[in-house]
C-alpha atoms as a PDB file:
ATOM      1  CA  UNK A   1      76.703   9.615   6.696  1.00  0.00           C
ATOM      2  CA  UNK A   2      75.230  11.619   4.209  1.00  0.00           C
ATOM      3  CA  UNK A   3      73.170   8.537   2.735  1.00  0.00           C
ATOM      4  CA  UNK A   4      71.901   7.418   6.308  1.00  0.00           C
ATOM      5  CA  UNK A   5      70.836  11.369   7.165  1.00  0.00           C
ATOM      6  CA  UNK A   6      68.819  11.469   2.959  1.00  0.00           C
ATOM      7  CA  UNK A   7      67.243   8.199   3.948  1.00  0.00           C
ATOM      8  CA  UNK A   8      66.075   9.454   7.635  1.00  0.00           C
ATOM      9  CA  UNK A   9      65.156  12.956   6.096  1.00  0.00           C
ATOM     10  CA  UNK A  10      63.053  11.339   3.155  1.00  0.00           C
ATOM     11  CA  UNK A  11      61.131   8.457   5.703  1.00  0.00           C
ATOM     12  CA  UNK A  12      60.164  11.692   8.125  1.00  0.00           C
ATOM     13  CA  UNK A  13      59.101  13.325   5.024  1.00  0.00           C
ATOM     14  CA  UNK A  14      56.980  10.867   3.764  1.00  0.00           C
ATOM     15  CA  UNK A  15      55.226  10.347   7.018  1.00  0.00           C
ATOM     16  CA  UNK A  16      54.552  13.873   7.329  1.00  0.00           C
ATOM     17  CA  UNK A  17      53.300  13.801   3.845  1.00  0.00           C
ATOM     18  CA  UNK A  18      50.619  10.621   4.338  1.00  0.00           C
ATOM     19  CA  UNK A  19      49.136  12.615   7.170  1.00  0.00           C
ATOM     20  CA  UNK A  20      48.394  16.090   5.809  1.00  0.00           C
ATOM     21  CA  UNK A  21      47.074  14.050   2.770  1.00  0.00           C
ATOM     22  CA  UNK A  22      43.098  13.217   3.887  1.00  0.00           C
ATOM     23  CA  UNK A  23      41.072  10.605   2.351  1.00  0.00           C
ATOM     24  CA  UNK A  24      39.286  11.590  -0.653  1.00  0.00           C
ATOM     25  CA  UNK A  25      36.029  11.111   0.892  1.00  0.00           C
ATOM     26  CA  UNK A  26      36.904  13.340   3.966  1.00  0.00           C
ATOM     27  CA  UNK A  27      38.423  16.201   1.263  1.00  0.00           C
ATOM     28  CA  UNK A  28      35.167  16.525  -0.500  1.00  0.00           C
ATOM     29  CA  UNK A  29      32.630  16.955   2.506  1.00  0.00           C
ATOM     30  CA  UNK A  30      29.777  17.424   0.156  1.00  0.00           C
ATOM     31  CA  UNK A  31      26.130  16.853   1.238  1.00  0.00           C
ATOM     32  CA  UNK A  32      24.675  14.825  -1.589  1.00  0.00           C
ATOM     33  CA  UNK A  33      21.443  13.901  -1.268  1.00  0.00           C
ATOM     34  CA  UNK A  34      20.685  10.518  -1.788  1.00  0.00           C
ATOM     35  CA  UNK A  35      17.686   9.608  -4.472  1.00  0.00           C
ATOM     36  CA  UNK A  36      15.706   6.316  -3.654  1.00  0.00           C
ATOM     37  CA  UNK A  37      16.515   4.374  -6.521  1.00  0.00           C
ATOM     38  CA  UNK A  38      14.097   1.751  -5.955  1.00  0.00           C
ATOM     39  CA  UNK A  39      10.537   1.230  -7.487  1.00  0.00           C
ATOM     40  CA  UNK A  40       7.783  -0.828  -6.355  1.00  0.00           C
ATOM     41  CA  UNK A  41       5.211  -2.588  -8.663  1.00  0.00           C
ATOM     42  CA  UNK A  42       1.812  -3.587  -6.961  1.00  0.00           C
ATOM     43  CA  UNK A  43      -0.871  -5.838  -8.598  1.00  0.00           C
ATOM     44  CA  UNK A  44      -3.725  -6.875  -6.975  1.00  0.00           C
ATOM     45  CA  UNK A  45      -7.248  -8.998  -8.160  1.00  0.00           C
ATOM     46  CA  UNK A  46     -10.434  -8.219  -6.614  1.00  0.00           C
ATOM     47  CA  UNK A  47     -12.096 -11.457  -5.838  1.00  0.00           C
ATOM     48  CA  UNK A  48     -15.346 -10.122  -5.655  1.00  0.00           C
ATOM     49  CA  UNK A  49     -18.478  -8.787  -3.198  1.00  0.00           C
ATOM     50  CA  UNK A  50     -19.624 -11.106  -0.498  1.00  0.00           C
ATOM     51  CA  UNK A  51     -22.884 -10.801   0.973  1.00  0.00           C
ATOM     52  CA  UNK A  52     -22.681 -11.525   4.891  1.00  0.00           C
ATOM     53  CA  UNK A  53     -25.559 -13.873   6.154  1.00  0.00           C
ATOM     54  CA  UNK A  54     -28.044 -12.077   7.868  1.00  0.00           C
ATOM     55  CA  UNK A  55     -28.863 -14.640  10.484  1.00  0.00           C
ATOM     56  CA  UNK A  56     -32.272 -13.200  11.650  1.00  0.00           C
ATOM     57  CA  UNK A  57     -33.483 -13.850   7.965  1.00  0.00           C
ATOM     58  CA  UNK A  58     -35.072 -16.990   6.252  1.00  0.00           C
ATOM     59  CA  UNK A  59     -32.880 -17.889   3.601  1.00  0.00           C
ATOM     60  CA  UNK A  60     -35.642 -18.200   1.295  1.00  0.00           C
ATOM     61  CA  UNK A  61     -37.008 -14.695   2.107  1.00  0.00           C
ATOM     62  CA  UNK A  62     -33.534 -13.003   1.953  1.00  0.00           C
ATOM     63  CA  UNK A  63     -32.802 -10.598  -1.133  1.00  0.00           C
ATOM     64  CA  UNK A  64     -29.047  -9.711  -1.217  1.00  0.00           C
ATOM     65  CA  UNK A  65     -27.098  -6.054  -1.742  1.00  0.00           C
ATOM     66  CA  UNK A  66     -26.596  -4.931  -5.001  1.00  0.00           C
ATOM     67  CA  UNK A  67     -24.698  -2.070  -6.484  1.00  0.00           C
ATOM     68  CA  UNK A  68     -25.831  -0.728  -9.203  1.00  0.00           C
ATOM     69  CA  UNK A  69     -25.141  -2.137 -12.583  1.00  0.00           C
ATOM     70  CA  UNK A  70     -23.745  -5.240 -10.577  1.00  0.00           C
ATOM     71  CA  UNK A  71     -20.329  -6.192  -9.329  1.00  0.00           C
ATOM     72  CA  UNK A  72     -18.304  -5.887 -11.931  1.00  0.00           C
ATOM     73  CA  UNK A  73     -19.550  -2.084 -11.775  1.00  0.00           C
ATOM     74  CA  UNK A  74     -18.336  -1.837  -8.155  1.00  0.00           C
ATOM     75  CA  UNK A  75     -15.050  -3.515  -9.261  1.00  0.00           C
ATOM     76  CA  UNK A  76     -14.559  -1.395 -12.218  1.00  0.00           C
ATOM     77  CA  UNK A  77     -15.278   1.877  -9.965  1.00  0.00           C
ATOM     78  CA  UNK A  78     -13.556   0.567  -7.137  1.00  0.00           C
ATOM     79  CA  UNK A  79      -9.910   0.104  -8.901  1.00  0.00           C
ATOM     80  CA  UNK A  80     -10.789   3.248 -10.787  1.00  0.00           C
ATOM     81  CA  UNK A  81     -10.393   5.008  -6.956  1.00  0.00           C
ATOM     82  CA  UNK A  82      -7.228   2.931  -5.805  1.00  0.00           C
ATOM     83  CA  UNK A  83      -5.426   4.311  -8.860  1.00  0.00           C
ATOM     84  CA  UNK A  84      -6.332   7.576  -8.446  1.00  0.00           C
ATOM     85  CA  UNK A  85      -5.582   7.594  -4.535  1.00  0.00           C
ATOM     86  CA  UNK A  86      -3.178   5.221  -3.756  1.00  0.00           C
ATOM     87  CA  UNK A  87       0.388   5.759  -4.399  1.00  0.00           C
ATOM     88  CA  UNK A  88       1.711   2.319  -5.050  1.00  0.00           C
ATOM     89  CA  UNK A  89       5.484   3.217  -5.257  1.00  0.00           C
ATOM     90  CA  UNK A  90       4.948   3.800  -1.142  1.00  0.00           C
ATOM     91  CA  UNK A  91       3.519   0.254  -0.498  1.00  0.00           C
ATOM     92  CA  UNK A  92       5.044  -3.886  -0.714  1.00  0.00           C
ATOM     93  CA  UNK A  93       2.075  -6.206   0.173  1.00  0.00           C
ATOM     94  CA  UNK A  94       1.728  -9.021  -0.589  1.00  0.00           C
ATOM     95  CA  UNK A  95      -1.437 -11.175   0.793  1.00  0.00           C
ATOM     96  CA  UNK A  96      -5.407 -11.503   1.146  1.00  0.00           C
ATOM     97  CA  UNK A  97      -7.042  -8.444   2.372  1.00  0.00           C
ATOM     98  CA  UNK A  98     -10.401  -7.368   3.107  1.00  0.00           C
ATOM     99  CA  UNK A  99     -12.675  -4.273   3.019  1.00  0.00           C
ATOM    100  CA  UNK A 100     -15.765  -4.893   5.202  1.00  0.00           C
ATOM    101  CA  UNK A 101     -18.499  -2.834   4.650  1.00  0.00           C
ATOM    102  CA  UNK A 102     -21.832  -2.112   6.539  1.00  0.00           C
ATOM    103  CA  UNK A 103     -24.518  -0.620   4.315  1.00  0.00           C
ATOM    104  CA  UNK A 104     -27.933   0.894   5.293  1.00  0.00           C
ATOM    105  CA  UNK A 105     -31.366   0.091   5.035  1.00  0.00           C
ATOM    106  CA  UNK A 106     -31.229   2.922   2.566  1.00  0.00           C
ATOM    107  CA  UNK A 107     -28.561   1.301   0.185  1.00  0.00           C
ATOM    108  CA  UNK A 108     -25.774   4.051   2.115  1.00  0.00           C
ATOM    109  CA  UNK A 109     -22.456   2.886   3.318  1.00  0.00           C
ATOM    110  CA  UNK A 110     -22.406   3.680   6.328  1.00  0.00           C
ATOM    111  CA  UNK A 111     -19.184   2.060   8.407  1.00  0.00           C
ATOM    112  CA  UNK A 112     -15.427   1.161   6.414  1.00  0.00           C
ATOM    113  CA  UNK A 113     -13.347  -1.657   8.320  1.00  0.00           C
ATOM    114  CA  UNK A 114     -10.121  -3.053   5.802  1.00  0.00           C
ATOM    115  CA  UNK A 115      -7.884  -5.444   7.219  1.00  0.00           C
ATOM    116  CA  UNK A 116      -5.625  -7.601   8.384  1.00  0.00           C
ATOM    117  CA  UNK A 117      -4.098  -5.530  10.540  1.00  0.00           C
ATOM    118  CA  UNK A 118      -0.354  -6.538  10.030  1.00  0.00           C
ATOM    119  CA  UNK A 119       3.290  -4.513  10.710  1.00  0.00           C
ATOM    120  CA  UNK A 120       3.037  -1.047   9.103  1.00  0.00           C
ATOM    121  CA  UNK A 121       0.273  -1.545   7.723  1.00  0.00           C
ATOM    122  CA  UNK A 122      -2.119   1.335   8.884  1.00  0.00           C
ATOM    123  CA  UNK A 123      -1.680   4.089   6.016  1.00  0.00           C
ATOM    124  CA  UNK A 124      -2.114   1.153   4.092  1.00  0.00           C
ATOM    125  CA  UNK A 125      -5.722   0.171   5.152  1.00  0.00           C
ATOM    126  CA  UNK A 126      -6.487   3.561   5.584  1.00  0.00           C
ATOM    127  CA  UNK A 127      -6.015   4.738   1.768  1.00  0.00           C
ATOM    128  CA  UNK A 128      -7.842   0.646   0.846  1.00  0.00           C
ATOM    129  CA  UNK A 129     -10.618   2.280   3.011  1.00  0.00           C
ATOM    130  CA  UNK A 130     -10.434   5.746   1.738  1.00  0.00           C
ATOM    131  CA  UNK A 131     -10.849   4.385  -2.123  1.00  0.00           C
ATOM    132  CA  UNK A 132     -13.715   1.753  -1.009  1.00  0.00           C
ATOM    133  CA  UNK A 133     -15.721   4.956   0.022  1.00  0.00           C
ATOM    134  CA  UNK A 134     -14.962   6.950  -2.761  1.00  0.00           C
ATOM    135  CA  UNK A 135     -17.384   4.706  -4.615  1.00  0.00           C
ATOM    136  CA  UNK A 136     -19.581   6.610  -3.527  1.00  0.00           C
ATOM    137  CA  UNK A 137     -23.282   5.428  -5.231  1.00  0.00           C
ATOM    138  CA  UNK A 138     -25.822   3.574  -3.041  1.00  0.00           C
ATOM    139  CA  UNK A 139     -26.584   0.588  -3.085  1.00  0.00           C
ATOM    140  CA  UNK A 140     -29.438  -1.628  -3.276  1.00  0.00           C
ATOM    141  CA  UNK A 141     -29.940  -2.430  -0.204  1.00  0.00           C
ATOM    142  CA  UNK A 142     -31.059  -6.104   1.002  1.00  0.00           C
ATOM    143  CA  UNK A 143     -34.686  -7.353   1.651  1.00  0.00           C
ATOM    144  CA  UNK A 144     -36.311  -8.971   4.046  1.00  0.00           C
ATOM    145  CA  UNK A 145     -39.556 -10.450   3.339  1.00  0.00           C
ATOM    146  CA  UNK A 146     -39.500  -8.034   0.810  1.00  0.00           C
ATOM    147  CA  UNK A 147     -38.286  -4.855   3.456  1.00  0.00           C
ATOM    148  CA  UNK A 148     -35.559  -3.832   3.284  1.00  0.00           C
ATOM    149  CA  UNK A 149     -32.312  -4.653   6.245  1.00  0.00           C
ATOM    150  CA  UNK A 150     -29.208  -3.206   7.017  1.00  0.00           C
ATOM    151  CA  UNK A 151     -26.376  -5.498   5.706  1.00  0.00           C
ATOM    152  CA  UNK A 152     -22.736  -6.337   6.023  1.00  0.00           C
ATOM    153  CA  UNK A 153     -20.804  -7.013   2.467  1.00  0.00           C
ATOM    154  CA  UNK A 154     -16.880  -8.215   2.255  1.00  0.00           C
ATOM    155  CA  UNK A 155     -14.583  -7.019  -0.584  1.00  0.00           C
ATOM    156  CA  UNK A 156     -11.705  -9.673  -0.697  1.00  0.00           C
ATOM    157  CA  UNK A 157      -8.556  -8.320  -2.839  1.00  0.00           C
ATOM    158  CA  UNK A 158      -5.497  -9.910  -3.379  1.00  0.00           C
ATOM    159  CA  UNK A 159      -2.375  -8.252  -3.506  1.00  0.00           C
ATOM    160  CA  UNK A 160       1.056  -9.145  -5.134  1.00  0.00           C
ATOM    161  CA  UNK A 161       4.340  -7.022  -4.996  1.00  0.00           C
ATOM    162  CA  UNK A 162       7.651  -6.561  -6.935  1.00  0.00           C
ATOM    163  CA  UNK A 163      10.297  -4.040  -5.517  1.00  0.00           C
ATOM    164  CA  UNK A 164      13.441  -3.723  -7.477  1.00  0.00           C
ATOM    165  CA  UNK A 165      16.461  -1.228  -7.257  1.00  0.00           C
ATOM    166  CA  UNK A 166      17.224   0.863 -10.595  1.00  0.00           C
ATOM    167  CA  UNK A 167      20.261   2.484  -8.645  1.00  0.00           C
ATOM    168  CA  UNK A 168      22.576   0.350 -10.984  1.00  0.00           C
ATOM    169  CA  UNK A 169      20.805   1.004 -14.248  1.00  0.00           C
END
């Protein structure tokens, strides 16, 4: 009797026991804030400046845009702007896009249109058109028959990313 009333005591003991106990994860109710561990690495080659046909000109009396001290100027100045604007640890694209841009008569930029226009992608297109105006020297503008036109140029830059997690390093 006395072994049958130990074991009964000790089995409602033990239940009694497992729930006072909590889980560990329940016992600490701590609010740690979580760090985003991962890191995003964005590189990207300019393809160059395109010159949009101006279809109300003869070819052979057409001068193109410049900028001064050529392309690779533009370029140079250009990427000098996206890193200072663009904070690349925000952004994964991947893909062809495009800065259009409509310059004056007077070698002034004077309308910004980046695209494609894809999923989340607006603060994106908005900082690629932010940094394409930051370049901010005038251009020489087309001619005409030796007059000068307003014109329409395309920036093509292509884009690569690499996100990784550092959580487990």
């Amino acid at each position: 009797m006395k072994s049958i009333l130990f074991s009964l005591s000790l089995l409602i003991g033990s239940f009694s026991f497992a729930q006072a106990n909590n889980d560990v994860e329940e016992s600490m109710n701590i609010d740690i804030p979580m760090m985003d561990a991962t890191a995003s690495s964005v590189t990207y080659n300019v393809r160059g400046v395109y010159q949009i046909k101006d279809a109300n000109c003869n070819p052979s009396d057409f001068k193109s845009l410049r900028f001064p001290g050529g392309t690779d100027a533009y370029i140079k100045a250009l990427k000098e702007k996206l890193q200072q604007n663009v904070n690349w640890n925000t952004y994964t694209i991947n893909g062809l896009f495009f800065v259009k841009m409509d310059i004056t008569k007077d070698g002034v930029l004077s309308k910004v249109e980046a695209g494609p226009k894809v999923a989340n992608s607006e603060p994106f297109l908005k900082d690629l058109k932010d940094a394409a105006t930051k370049v901010n020297k005038t251009w020489i503008p087309a001619k005409c028959n030796g007059n000068p036109i307003d014109s329409k140029a395309i920036l093509k830059i292509d884009f690569s990313s690499m996100t990784y997690d550092n959580a487990f390093n």
